[in-house]
Protein backbone atom coordinates (compact mmCIF):
# COMPACT_ATOMS: atom_id res chain seq x y z
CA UNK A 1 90.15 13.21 -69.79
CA UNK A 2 86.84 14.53 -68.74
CA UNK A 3 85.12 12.38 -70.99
CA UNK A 4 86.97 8.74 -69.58
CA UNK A 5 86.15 10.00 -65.84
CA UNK A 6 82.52 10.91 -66.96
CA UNK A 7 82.25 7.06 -68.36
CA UNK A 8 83.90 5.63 -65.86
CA UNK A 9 81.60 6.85 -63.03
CA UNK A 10 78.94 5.50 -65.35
CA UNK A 11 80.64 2.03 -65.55
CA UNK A 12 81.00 2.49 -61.57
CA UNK A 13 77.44 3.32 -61.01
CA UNK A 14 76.21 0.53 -63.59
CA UNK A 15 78.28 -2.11 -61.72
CA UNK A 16 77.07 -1.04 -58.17
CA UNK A 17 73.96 -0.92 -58.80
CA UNK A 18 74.13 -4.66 -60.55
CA UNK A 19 75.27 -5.48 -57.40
CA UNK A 20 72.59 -3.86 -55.11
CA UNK A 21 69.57 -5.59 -57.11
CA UNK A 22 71.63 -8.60 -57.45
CA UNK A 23 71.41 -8.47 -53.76
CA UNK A 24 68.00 -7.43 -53.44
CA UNK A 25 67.22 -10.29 -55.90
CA UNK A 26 68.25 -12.56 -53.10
CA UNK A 27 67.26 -11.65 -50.71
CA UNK A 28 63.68 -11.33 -51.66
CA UNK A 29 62.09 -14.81 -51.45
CA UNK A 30 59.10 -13.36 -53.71
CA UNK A 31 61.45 -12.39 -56.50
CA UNK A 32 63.03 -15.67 -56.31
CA UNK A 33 60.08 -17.46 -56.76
CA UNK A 34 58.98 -15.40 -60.01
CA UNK A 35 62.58 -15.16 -61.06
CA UNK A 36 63.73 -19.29 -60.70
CA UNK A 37 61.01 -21.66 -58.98
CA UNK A 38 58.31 -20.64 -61.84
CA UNK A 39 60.29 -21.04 -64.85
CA UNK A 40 61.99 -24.04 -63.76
CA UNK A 41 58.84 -25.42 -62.18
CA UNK A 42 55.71 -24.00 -64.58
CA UNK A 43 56.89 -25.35 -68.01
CA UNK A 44 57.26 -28.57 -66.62
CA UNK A 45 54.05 -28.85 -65.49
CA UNK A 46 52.77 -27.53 -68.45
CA UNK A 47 54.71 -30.16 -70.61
CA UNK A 48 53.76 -32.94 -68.50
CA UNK A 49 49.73 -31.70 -69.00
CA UNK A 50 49.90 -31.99 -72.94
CA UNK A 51 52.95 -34.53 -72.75
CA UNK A 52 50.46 -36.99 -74.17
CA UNK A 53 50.04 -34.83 -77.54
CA UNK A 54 46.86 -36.32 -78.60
CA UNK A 55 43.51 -37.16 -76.87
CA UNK A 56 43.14 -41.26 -76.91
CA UNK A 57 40.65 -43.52 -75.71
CA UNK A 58 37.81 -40.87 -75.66
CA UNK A 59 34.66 -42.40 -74.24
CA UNK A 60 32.05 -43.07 -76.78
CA UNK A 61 28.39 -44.48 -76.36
CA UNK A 62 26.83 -46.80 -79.03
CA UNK A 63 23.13 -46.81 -79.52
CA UNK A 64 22.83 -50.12 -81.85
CA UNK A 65 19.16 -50.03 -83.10
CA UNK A 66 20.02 -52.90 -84.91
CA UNK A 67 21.86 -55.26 -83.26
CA UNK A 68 23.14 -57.24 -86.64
CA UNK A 69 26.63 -58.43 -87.30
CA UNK A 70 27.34 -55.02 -89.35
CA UNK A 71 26.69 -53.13 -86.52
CA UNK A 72 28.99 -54.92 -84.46
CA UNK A 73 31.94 -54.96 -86.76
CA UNK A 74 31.47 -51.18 -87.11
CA UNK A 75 31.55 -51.42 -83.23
CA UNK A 76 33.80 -53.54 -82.79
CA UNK A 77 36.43 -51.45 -84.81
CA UNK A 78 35.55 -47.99 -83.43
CA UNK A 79 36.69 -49.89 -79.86
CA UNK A 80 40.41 -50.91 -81.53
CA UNK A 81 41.17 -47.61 -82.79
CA UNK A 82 43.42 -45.56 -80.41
CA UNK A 83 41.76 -42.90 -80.42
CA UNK A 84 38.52 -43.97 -79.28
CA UNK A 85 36.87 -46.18 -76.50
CA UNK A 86 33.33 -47.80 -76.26
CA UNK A 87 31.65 -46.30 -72.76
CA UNK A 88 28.35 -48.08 -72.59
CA UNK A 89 25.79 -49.37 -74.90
CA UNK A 90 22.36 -47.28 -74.67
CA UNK A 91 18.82 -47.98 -75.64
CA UNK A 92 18.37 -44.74 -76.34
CA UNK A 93 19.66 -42.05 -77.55
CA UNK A 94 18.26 -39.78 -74.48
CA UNK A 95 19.92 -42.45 -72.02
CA UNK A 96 23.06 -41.68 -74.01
CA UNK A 97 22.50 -37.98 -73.83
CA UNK A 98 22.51 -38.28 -70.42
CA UNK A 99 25.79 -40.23 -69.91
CA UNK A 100 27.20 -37.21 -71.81
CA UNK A 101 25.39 -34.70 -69.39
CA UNK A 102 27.03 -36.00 -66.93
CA UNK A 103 30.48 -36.18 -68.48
CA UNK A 104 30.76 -39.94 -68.82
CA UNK A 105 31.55 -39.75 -72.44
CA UNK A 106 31.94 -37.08 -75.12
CA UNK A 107 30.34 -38.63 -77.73
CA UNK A 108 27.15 -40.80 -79.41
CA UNK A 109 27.23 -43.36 -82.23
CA UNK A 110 23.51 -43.96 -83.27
CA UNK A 111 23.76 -47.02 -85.77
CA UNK A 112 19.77 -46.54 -87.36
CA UNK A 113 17.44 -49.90 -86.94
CA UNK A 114 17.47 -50.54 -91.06
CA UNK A 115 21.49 -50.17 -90.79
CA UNK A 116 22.06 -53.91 -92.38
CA UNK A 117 18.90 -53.98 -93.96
CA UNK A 118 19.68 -51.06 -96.31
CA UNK A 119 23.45 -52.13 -97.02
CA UNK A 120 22.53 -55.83 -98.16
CA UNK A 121 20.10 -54.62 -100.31
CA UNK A 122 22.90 -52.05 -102.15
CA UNK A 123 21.31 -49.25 -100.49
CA UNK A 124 22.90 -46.70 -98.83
CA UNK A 125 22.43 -46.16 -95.10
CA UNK A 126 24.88 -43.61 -92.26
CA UNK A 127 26.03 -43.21 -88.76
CA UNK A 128 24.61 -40.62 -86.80
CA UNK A 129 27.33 -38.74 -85.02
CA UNK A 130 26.72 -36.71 -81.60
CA UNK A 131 29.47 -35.24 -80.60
CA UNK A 132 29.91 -32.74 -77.45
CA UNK A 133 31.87 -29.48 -79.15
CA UNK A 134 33.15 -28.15 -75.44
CA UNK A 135 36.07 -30.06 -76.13
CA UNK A 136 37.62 -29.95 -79.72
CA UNK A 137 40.04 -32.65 -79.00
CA UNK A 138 37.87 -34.70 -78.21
CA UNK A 139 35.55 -33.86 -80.77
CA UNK A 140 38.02 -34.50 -83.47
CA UNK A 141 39.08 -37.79 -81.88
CA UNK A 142 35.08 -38.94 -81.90
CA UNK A 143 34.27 -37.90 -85.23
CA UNK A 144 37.56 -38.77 -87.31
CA UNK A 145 36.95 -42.84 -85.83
CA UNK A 146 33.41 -42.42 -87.58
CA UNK A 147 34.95 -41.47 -90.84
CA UNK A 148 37.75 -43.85 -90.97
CA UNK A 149 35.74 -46.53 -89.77
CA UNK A 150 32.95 -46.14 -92.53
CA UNK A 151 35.71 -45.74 -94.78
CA UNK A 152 37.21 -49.45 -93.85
CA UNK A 153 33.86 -50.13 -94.16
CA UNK A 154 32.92 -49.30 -97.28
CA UNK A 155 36.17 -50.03 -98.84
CA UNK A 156 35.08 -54.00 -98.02
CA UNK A 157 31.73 -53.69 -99.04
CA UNK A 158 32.98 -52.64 -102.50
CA UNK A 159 35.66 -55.07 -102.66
CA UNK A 160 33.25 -58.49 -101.90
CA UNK A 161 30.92 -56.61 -104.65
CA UNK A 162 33.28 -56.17 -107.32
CA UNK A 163 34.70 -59.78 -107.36
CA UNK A 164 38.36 -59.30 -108.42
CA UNK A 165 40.91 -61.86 -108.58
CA UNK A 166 43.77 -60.11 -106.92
CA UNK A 167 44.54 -58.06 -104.30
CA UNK A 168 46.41 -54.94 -106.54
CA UNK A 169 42.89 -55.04 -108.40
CA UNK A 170 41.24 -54.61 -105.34
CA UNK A 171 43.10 -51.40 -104.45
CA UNK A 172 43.03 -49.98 -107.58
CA UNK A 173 39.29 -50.25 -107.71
CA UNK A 174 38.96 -48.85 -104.38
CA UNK A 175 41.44 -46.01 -104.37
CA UNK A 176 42.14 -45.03 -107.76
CA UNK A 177 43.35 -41.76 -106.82
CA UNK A 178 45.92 -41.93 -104.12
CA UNK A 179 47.32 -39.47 -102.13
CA UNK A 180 49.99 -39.17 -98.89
CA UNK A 181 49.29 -37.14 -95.99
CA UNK A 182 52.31 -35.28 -94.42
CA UNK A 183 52.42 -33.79 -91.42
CA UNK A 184 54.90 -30.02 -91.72
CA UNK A 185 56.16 -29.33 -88.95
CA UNK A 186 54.14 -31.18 -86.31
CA UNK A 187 54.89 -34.85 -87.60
CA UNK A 188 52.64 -36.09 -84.72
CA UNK A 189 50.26 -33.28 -85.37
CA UNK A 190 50.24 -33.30 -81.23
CA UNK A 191 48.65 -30.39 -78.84
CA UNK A 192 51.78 -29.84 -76.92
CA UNK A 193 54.04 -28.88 -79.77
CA UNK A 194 51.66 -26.94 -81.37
CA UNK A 195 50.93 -24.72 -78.10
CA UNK A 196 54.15 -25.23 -75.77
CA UNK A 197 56.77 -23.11 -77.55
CA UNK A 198 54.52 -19.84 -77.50
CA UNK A 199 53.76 -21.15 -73.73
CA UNK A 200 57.84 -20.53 -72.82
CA UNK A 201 58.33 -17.27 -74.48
CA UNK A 202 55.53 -15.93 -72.21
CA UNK A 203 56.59 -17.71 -69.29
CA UNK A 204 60.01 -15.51 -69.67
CA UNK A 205 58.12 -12.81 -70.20
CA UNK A 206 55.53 -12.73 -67.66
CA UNK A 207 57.93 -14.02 -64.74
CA UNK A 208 60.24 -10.97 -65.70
CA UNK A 209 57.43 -8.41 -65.03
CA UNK A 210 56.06 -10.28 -61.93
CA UNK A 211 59.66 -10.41 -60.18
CA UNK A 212 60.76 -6.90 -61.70
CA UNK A 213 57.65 -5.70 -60.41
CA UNK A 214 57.50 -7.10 -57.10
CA UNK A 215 60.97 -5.90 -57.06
CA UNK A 216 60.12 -2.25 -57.54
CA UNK A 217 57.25 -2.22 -54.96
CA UNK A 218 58.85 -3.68 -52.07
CA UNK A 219 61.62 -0.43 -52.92
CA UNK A 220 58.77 1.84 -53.13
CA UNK A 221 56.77 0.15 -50.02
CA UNK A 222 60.18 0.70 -47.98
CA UNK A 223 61.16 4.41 -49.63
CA UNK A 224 64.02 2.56 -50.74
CA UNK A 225 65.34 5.89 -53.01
CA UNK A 226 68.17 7.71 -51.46
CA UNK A 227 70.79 5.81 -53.38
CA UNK A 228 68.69 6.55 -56.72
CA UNK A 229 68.23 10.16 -55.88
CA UNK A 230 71.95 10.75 -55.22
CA UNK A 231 73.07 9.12 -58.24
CA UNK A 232 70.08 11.54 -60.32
CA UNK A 233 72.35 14.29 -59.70
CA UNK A 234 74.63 13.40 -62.19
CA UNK A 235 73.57 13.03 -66.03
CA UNK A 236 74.03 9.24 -66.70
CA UNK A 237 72.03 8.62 -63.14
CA UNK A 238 68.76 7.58 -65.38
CA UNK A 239 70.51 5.14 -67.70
CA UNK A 240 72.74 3.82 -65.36
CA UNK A 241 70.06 3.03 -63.13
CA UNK A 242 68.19 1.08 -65.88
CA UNK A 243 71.64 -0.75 -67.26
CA UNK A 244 72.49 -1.45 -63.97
CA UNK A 245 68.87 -3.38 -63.04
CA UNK A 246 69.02 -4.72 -66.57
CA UNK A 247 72.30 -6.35 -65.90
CA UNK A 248 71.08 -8.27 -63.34
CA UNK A 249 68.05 -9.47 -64.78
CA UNK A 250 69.75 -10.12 -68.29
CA UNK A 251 72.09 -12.08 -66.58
CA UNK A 252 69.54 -14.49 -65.00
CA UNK A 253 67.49 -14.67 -67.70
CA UNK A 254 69.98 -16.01 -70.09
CA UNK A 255 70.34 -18.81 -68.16
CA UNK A 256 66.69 -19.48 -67.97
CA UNK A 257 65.57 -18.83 -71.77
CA UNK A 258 68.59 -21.41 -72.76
CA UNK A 259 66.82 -23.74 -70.31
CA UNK A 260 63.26 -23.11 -71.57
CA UNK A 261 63.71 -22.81 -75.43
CA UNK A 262 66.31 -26.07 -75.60
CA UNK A 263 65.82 -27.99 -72.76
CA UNK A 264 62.56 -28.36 -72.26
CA UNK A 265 62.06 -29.53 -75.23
CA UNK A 266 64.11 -32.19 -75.85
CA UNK A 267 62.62 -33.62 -72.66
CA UNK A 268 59.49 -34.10 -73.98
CA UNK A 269 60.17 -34.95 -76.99
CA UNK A 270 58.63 -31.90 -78.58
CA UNK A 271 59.30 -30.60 -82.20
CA UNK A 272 62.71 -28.96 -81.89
CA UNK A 273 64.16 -27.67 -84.94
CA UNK A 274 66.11 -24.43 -83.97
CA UNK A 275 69.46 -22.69 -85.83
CA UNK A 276 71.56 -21.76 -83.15
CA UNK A 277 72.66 -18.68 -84.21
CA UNK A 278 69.03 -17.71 -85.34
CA UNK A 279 67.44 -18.79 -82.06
CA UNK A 280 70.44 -16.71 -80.15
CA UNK A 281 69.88 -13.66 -82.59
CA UNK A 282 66.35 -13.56 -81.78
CA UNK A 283 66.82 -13.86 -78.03
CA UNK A 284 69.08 -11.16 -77.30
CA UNK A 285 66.24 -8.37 -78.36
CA UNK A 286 63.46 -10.17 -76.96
CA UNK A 287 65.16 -10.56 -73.29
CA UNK A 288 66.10 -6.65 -73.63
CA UNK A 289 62.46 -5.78 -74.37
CA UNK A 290 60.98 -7.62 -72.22
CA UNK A 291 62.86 -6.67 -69.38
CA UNK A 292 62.57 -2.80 -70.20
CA UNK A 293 59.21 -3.06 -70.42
CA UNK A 294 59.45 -4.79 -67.21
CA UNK A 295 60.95 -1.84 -65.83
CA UNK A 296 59.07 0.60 -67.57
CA UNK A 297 55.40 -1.42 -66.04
CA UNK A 298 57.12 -1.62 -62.23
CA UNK A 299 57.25 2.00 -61.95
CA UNK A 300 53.94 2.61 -62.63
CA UNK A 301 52.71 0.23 -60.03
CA UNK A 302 52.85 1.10 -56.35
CA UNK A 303 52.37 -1.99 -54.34
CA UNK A 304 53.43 -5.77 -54.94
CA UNK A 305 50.33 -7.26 -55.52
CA UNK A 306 48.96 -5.28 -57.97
CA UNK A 307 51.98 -6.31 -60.45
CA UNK A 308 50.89 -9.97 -59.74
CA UNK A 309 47.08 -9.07 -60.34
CA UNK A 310 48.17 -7.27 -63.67
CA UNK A 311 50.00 -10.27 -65.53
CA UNK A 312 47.53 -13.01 -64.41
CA UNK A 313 44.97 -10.76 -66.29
CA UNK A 314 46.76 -9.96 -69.01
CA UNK A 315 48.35 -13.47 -69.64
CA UNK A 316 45.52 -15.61 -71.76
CA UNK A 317 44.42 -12.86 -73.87
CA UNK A 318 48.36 -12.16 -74.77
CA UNK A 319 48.86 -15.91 -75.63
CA UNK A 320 45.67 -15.57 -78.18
CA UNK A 321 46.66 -12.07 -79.71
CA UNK A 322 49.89 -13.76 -80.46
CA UNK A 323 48.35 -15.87 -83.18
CA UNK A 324 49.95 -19.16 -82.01
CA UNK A 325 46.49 -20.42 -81.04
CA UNK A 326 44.30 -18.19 -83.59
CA UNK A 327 44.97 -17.55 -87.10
CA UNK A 328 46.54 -13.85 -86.95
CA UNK A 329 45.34 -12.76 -90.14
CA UNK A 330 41.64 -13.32 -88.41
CA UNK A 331 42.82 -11.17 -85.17
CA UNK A 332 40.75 -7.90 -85.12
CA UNK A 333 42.74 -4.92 -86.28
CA UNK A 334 42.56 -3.30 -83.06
CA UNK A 335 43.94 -6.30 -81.27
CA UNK A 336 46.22 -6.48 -83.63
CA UNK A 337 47.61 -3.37 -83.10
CA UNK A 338 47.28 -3.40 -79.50
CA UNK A 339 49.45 -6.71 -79.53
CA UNK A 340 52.17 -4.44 -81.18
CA UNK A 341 52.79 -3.04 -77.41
CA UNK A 342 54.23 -6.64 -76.20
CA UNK A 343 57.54 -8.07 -76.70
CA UNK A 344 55.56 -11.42 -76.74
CA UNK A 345 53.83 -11.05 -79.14
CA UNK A 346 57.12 -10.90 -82.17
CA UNK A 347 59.06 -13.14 -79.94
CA UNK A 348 56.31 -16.21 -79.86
CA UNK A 349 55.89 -15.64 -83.71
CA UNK A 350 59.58 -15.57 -84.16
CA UNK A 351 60.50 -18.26 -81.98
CA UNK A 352 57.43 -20.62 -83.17
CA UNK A 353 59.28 -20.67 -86.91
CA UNK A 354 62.40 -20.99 -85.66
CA UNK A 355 62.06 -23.55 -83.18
CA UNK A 356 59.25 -25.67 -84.94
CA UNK A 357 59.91 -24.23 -88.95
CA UNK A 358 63.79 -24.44 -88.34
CA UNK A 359 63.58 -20.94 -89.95
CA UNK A 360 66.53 -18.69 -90.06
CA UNK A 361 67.03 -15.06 -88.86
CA UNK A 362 66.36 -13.63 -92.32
CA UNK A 363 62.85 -15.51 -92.22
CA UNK A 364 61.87 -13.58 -89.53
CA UNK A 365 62.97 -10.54 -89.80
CA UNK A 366 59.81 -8.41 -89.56
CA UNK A 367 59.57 -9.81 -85.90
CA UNK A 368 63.19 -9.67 -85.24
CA UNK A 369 63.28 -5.70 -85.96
CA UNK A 370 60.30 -4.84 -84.12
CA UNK A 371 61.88 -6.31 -80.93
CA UNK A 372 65.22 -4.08 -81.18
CA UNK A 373 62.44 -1.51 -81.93
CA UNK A 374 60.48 -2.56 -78.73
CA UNK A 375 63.60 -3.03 -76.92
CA UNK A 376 65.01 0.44 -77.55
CA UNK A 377 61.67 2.10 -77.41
CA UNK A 378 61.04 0.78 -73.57
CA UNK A 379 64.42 1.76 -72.93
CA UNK A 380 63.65 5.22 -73.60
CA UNK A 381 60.59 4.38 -71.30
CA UNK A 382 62.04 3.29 -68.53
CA UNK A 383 64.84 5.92 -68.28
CA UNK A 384 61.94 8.54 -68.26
CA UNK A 385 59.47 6.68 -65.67
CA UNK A 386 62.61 6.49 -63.15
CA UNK A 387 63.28 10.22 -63.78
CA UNK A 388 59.97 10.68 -62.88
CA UNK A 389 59.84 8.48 -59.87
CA UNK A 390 63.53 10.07 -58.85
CA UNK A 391 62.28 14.32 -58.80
CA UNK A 392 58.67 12.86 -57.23
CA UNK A 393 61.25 11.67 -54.39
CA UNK A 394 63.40 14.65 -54.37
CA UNK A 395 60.37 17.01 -54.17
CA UNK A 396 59.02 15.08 -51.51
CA UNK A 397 62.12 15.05 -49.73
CA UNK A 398 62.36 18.42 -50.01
């Protein structure tokens, strides 16, 4: 009997406080923000940005030193290409390194004075290639045109030399070795599905802090403890208190990651492959660690702003120790190991495979333990740091 009352004041105590920071939630117009406009608002924005996928019609500018009808085709089919757009013609090539000073254009093609000299007489003669490196995109876009280009090129060239009959002869001659390119898992090889998905798992992350955390200090700003201390008196007051906040948040949040991780998406068209039940499997743990450690980083900050001042710093160097946008076997050890300490970090590797690999649970299980690890562990965490902030009350009070 004593042991059904003793869990049924905990159920009470869970359930009232739910309803308290349900209330505060609210009420708060801060928490709202962090808690709904951002990860409503923020991914779409971010979407939108790279919605494009690839960089086309980069501005390029042509130094012709030879002015010859060679030159002009090669011209003339770096302009159709998608991916690439004549700027200006130069004289020079400092007049042209001056456009890109400026930001005009991101690239040079210097076509050399002896350019159709050299090819009629079955010489060969090159493209000089500037490109500016600030901007890899763009770099990429500049530099592949060159190389198909001169391939088109020089697949003609060795065609009108070679004199064959037919048109199968022709290929043959200048591709005997074949081959067929295929995208994995990024069939448009585009920017936004490569980056987005590890994008939304530390949007859910890093909202949960900021509104947990603005949360906490607007309790501690106001001495907002009596409840918390009165409930300490009994021994489920810790964990209750905990359960109870995570309730609340957990029951946002579910809402929100469903949005994020499937909706989003499939409005933009990004690569979507996900197993329900793996992508489900995976979210439960993350969404418990994350908003533990939530918990467990609000206590130890003692006004509002400096939770928001926390994750804005921490926020690009957790996206690149995640390895979604660096290789993470080329991660330092110690970054490696200090990545360990965030629930984004497993939950963008796990949810990059899943929703881009269509990988199941079993595929990622290494991630998918250390969250229940993470989420347990900052559990632990955050029953202790409220204990703490509960007897620094009490003694104060006292």
């Amino acid at each position: 009997m004593r042991l059904f009352n003793y869990i049924g004041r905990g159920i009470s105590d869970i359930c009232r406080i739910w309803a308290e920071e349900m209330k505060n939630v609210v009420r708060d117009e801060g928490v709202l923000i962090f808690f709904v406009l951002v990860p409503l608002a923020y991914p779409l924005l971010y979407s939108w940005i790279y919605n494009n996928e690839m960089a086309r019609e980069v501005p390029v500018v042509v130094v012709d030193q030879s002015n010859s009808a060679e030159t002009r085709q090669f011209i003339r089919l770096a302009d159709a290409s998608p991916n690439v757009s004549v700027y200006a013609h130069a004289n020079s090539i400092d007049e042209a390194q001056r456009m890109i000073a400026r930001g005009d254009a991101y690239g040079i093609y210097v076509l050399p004075s002896d350019f159709s000299q050299r090819l009629n007489r079955n010489e060969q003669t090159a493209v000089v290639v500037y490109c500016d490196m600030s901007l890899m995109l763009a770099y990429k876009a500049v530099y592949q045109t060159a190389v198909d280009v001169s391939g088109e090129m020089n697949k003609e060239i060795q065609i009108s030399m070679l004199g064959n009959s037919t048109t199968r002869q022709d290929e043959i001659a200048t591709k005997p070795l074949d081959f067929e390119e295929v995208a994995m898992f990024n069939p448009t090889t585009g920017y936004g599905s490569f980056i987005i998905p590890g994008v939304l798992m530390l949007i859910i992350q890093q909202t949960l802090v900021l509104g947990i955390g603005l949360s906490a200090g607007t309790a501690r700003e106001k001495n907002q403890f009596n409840e918390l201390v009165s409930m300490s008196q009994r021994n489920q007051g810790y964990c209750s208190i905990v359960l109870g906040k995570s309730m609340c948040y957990f029951m946002i949040y579910v809402v929100l990651a469903a949005y994020l991780t499937l909706i989003v998406p499939k409005i933009f068209s990004f690569t979507s492959l996900p197993n329900p039940s793996a992508l489900l499997g995976m979210m439960l743990p993350y969404l418990l660690a994350c908003i533990f450690f939530g918990i467990t980083v609000s206590c130890m900050v003692r006004y509002r702003e400096n939770v928001i001042l926390l994750v804005v710093f921490m926020s690009v160097p957790l996206l690149f120790v995640s390895g979604v946008s660096w290789p993470q076997s080329n991660i330092p050890k110690v970054w490696e190991c200090l990545s360990w300490l965030f629930p984004s970090t497993f939950g963008i590797r796990a949810f990059v495979r899943i929703n881009t690999m269509g990988a199941e649970l079993n595929d990622v299980i290494n991630e998918y333990r250390a969250l229940w690890i993470q989420a347990m562990f900052y559990f632990f965490t955050a029953c202790g740091v409220y204990r703490h902030r509960i007897m620094s009350a009490r003694s104060h009070d006292a």
